[in-house]
Protein backbone atom coordinates (compact mmCIF):
# COMPACT_ATOMS: atom_id res chain seq x y z
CA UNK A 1 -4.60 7.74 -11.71
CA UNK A 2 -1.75 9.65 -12.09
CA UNK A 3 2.31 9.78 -10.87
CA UNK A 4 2.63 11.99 -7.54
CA UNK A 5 3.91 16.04 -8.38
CA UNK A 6 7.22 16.73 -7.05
CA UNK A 7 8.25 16.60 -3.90
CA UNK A 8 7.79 20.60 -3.28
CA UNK A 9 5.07 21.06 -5.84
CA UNK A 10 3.29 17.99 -4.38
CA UNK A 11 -0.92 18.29 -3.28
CA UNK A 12 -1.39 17.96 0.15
CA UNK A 13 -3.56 14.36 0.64
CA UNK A 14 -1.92 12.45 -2.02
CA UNK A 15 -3.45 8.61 -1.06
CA UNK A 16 -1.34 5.56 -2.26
CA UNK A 17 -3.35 2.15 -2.34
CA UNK A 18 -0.95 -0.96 -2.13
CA UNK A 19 -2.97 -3.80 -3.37
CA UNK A 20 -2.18 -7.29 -4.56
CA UNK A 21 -4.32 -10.24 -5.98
CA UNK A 22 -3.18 -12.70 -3.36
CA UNK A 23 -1.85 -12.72 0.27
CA UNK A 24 1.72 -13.66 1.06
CA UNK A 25 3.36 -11.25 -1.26
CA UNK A 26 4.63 -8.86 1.00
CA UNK A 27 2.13 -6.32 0.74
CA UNK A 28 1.91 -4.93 4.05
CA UNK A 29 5.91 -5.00 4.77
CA UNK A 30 5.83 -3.07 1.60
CA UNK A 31 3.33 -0.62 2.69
CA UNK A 32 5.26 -0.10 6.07
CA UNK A 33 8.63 0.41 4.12
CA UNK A 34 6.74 2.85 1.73
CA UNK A 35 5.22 4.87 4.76
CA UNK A 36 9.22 4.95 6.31
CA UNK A 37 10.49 5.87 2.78
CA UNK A 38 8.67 8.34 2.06
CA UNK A 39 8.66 10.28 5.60
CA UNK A 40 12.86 10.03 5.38
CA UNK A 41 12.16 12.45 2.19
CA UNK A 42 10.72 14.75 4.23
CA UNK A 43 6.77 13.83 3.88
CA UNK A 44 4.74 13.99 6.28
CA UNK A 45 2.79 10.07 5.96
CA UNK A 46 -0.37 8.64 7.36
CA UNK A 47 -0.36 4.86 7.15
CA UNK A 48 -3.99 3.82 7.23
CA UNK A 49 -4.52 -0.64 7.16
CA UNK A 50 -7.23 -0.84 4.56
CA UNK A 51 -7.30 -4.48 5.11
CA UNK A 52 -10.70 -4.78 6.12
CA UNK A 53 -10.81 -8.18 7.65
CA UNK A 54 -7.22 -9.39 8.16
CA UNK A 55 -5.28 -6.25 9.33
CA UNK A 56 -2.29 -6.53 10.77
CA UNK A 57 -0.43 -3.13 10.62
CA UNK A 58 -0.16 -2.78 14.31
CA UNK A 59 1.19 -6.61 14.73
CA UNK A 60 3.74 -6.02 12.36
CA UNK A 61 5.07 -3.02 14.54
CA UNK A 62 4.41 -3.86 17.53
CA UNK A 63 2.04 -1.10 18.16
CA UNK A 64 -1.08 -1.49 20.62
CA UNK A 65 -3.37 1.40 18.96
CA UNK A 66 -6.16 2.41 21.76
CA UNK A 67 -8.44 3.03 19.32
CA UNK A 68 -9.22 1.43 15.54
CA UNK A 69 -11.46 1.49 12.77
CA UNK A 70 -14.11 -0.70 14.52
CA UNK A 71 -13.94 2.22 16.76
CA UNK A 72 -14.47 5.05 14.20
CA UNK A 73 -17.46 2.41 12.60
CA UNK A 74 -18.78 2.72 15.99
CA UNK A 75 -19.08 5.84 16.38
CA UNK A 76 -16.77 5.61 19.76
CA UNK A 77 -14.23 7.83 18.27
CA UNK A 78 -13.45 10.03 15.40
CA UNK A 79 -10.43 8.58 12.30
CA UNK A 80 -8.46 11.60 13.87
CA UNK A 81 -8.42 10.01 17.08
CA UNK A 82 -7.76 6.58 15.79
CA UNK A 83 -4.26 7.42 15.01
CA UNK A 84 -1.25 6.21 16.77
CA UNK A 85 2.49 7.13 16.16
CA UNK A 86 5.28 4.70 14.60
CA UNK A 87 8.89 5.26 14.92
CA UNK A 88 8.47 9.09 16.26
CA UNK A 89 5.05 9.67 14.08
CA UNK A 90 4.58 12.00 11.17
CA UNK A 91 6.49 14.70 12.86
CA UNK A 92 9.45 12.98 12.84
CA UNK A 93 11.83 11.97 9.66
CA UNK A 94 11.49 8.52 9.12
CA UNK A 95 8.00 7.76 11.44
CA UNK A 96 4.79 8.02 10.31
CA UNK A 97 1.29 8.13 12.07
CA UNK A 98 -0.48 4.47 11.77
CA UNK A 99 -4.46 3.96 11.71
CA UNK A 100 -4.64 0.44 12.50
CA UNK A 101 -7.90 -2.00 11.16
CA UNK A 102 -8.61 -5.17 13.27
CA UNK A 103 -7.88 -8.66 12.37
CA UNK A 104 -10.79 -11.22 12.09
CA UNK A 105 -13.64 -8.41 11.73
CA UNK A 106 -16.12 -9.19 9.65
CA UNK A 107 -17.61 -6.28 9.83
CA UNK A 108 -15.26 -4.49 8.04
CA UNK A 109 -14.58 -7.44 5.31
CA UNK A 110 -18.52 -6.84 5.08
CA UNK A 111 -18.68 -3.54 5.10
CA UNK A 112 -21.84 -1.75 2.96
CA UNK A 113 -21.84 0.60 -0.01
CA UNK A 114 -22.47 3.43 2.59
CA UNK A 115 -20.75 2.97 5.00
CA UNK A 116 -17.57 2.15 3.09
CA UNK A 117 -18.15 5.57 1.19
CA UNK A 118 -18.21 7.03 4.51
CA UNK A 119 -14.98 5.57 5.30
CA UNK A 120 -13.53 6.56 1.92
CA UNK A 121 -14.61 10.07 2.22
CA UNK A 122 -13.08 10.31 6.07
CA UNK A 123 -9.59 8.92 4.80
CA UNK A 124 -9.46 11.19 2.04
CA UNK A 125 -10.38 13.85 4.12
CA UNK A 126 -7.91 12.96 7.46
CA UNK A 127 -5.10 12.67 3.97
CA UNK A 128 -5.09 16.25 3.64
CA UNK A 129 -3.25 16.83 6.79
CA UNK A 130 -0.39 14.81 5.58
CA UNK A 131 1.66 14.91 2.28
CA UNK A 132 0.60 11.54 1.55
CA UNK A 133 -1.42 8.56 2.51
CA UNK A 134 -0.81 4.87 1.82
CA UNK A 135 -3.48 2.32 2.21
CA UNK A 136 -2.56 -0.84 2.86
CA UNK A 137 -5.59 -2.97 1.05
CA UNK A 138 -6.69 -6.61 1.69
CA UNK A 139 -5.47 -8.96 -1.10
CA UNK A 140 -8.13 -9.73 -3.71
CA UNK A 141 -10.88 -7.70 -5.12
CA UNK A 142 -13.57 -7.29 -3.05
CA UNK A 143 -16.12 -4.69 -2.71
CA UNK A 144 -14.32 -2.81 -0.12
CA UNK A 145 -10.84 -3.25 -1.84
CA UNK A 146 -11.98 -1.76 -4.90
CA UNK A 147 -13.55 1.08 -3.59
CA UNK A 148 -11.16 2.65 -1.78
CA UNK A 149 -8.77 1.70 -4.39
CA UNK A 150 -10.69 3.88 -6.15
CA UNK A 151 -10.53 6.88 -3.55
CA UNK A 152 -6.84 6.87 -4.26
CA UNK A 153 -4.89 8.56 -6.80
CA UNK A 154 -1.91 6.12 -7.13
CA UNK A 155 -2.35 2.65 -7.01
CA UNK A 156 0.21 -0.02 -6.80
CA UNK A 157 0.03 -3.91 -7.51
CA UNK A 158 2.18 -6.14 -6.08
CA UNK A 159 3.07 -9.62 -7.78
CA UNK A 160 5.65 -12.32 -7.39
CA UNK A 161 6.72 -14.73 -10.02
CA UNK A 162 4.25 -17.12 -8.73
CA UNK A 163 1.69 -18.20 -11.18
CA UNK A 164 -1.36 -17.38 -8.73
CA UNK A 165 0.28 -13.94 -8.15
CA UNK A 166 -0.42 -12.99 -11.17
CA UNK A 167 -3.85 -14.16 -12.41
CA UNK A 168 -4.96 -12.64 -9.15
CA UNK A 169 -3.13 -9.40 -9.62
CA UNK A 170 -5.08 -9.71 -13.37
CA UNK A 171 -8.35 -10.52 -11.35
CA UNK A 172 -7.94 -7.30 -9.28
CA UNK A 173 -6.84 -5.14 -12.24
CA UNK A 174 -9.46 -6.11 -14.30
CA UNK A 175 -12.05 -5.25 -11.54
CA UNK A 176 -10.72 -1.95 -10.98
CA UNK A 177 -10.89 -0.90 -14.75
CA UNK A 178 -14.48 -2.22 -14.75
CA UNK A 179 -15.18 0.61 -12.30
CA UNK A 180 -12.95 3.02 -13.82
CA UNK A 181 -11.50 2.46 -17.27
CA UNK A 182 -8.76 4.85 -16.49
CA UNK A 183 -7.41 3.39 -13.66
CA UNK A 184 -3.90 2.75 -14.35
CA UNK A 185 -1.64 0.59 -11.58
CA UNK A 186 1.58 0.43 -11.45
CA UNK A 187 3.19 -3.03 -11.13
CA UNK A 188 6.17 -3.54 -8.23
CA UNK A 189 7.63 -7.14 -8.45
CA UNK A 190 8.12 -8.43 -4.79
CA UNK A 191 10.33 -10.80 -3.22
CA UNK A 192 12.48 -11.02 -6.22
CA UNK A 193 14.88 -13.86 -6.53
CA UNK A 194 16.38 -11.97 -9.31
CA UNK A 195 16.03 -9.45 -12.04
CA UNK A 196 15.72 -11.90 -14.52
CA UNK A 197 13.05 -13.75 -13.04
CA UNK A 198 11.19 -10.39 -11.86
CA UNK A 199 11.32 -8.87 -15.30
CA UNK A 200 10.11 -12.11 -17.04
CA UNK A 201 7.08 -12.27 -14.54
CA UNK A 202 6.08 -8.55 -15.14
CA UNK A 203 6.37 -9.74 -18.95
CA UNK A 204 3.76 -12.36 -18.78
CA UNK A 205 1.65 -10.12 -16.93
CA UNK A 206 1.85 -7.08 -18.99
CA UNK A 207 1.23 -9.74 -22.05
CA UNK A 208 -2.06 -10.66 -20.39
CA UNK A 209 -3.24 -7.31 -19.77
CA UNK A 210 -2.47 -6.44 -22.81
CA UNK A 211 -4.16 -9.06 -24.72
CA UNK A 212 -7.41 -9.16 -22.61
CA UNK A 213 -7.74 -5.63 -21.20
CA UNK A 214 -5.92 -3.67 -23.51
CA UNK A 215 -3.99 -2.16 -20.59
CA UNK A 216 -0.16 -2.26 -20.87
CA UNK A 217 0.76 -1.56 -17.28
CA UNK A 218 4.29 0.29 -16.09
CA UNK A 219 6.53 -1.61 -14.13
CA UNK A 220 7.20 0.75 -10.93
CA UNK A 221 10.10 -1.49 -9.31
CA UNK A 222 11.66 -4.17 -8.05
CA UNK A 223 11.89 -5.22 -4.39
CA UNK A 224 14.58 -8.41 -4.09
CA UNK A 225 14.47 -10.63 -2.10
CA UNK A 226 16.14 -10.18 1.33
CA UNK A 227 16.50 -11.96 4.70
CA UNK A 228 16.29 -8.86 6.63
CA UNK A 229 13.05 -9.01 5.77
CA UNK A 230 10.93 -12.10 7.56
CA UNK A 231 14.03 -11.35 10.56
CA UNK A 232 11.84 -8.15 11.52
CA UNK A 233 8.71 -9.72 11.15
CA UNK A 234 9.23 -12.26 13.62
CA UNK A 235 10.97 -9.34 15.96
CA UNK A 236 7.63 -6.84 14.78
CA UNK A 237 10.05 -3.90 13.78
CA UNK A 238 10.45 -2.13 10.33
CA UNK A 239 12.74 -3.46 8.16
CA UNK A 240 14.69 -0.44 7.90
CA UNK A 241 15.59 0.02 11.29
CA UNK A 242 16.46 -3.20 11.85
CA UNK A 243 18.96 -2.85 8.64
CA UNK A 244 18.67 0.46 7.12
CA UNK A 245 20.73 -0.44 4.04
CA UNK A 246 19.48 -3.91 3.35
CA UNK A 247 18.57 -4.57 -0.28
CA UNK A 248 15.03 -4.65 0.29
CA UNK A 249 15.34 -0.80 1.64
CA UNK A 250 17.24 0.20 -0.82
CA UNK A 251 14.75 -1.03 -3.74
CA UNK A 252 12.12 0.67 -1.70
CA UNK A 253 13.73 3.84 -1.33
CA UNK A 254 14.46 4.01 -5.18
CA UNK A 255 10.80 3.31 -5.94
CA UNK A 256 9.80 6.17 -2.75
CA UNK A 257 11.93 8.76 -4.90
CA UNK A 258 10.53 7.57 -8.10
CA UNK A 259 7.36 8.40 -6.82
CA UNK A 260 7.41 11.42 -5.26
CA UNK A 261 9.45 12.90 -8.29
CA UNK A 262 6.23 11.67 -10.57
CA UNK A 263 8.33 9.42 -12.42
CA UNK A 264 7.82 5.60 -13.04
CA UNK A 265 11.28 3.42 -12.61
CA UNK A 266 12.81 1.71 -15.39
């Protein structure tokens, strides 16, 4: 899994998985402020909630999708027809185009080996109409986390300098490698309370990966910790337009352009 081209030598269908090894990290806020990111650089962005179980995309934006991915399962509707615009949508700088999941289902937590291939193949194929794709995945590493984590050419992990962050995030990444002993995720600290304490987390789990994987993972970025941030939760709007030059926008905008250019941050 390699670093994204440049922004005007880029592949069309570039897919981004956000993962983490626990919940309450901020994965999903992260995801959405990826998705707005990147579309202010002039991509055109599906966001797609990969969640399969807990999704929440759609709550977290306040959208009310007609159609999801139960639907596509279904066979009701098609993943084409599943979309719904954020913001403005893909065609406009800053939106994005959402496929929402839907919270509670087992049937997608449960999904089988076909029919999550299926579902893998129809993202990657619905990706190529956009410059990039981000999949927001459930937390952990189940079945259907890893394999479309594995359908995507970047992947990110996100941790926090709690202790169960990061022997989940471990968990996850050593999963992942099982399946593909290439696979190579970059690391963005969350919810930083500062850049001491971020960089010293990312330390002990680079040491660990090191040590029992033989993996030394990159450190992508870090996102600090803001109040902007659980203020547009509770209101269901982006972060960035609520405060478009908070510090949690800002980190995420540095980490959008460090991606696109194909280059890891310091």
């Amino acid at each position: 899994m390699k670093m994204a081209s440049a922004p005007d030598n880029r592949a069309a269908g570039r897919i981004l998985a956000v993962a983490s090894g626990k919940g309450g990290v901020g994965k999903t806020t992260f995801s959405i402020g990826m998705a707005r990111s990147l579309s202010m650089m002039g991509e055109r962005v599906l966001l797609m909630d990969g969640d399969l179980g807990m999704a929440n995309i759609d709550v977290h934006l306040g959208l009310q999708p007609k159609a999801d991915i139960i639907s596509v399962l279904n066979g009701k509707t098609s993943l084409e027809n599943a979309v719904c615009p954020a913001i403005g949508g893909a065609a406009e700088r800053g939106g994005f185009d959402v496929i929402s999941g839907r919270s509670g289902s087992g049937t997608l937590a449960n999904l089988g080996g076909p029919s999550l291939t299926k579902l893998a193949s129809g993202v990657a194929a619905l990706a190529l109409s956009y410059d990039r794709a981000v999949l927001d995945l459930g937390a952990g590493a189940s079945r259907s986390t890893i394999r479309l984590a594995l359908a995507a050419d970047d992947v990110i992990i996100i941790i926090n300098d709690e202790p169960t962050s990061l022997t989940d995030a471990y968990a996850f990444v050593k999963t992942l490698r099982l399946h593909d002993d290439g696979a190579a995720p970059l690391v963005v600290i969350n919810n930083a309370p500062d850049l001491v304490t971020a960089r010293d987390a990312f330390g002990a789990f680079k040491k660990t990966c090191e040590a029992f994987l033989s993996f030394t993972p990159v450190l992508a970025g870090i996102v600090r910790r803001d109040a902007t941030v659980p203020a547009a939760i509770r209101t269901q709007t982006c972060v960035a337009v609520r405060a478009h030059d908070c510090d949690s926008v800002k980190d995420i905008d540095a980490l959008a352009g460090s991606l696109a250019r194909g280059k890891e941050a310091a």
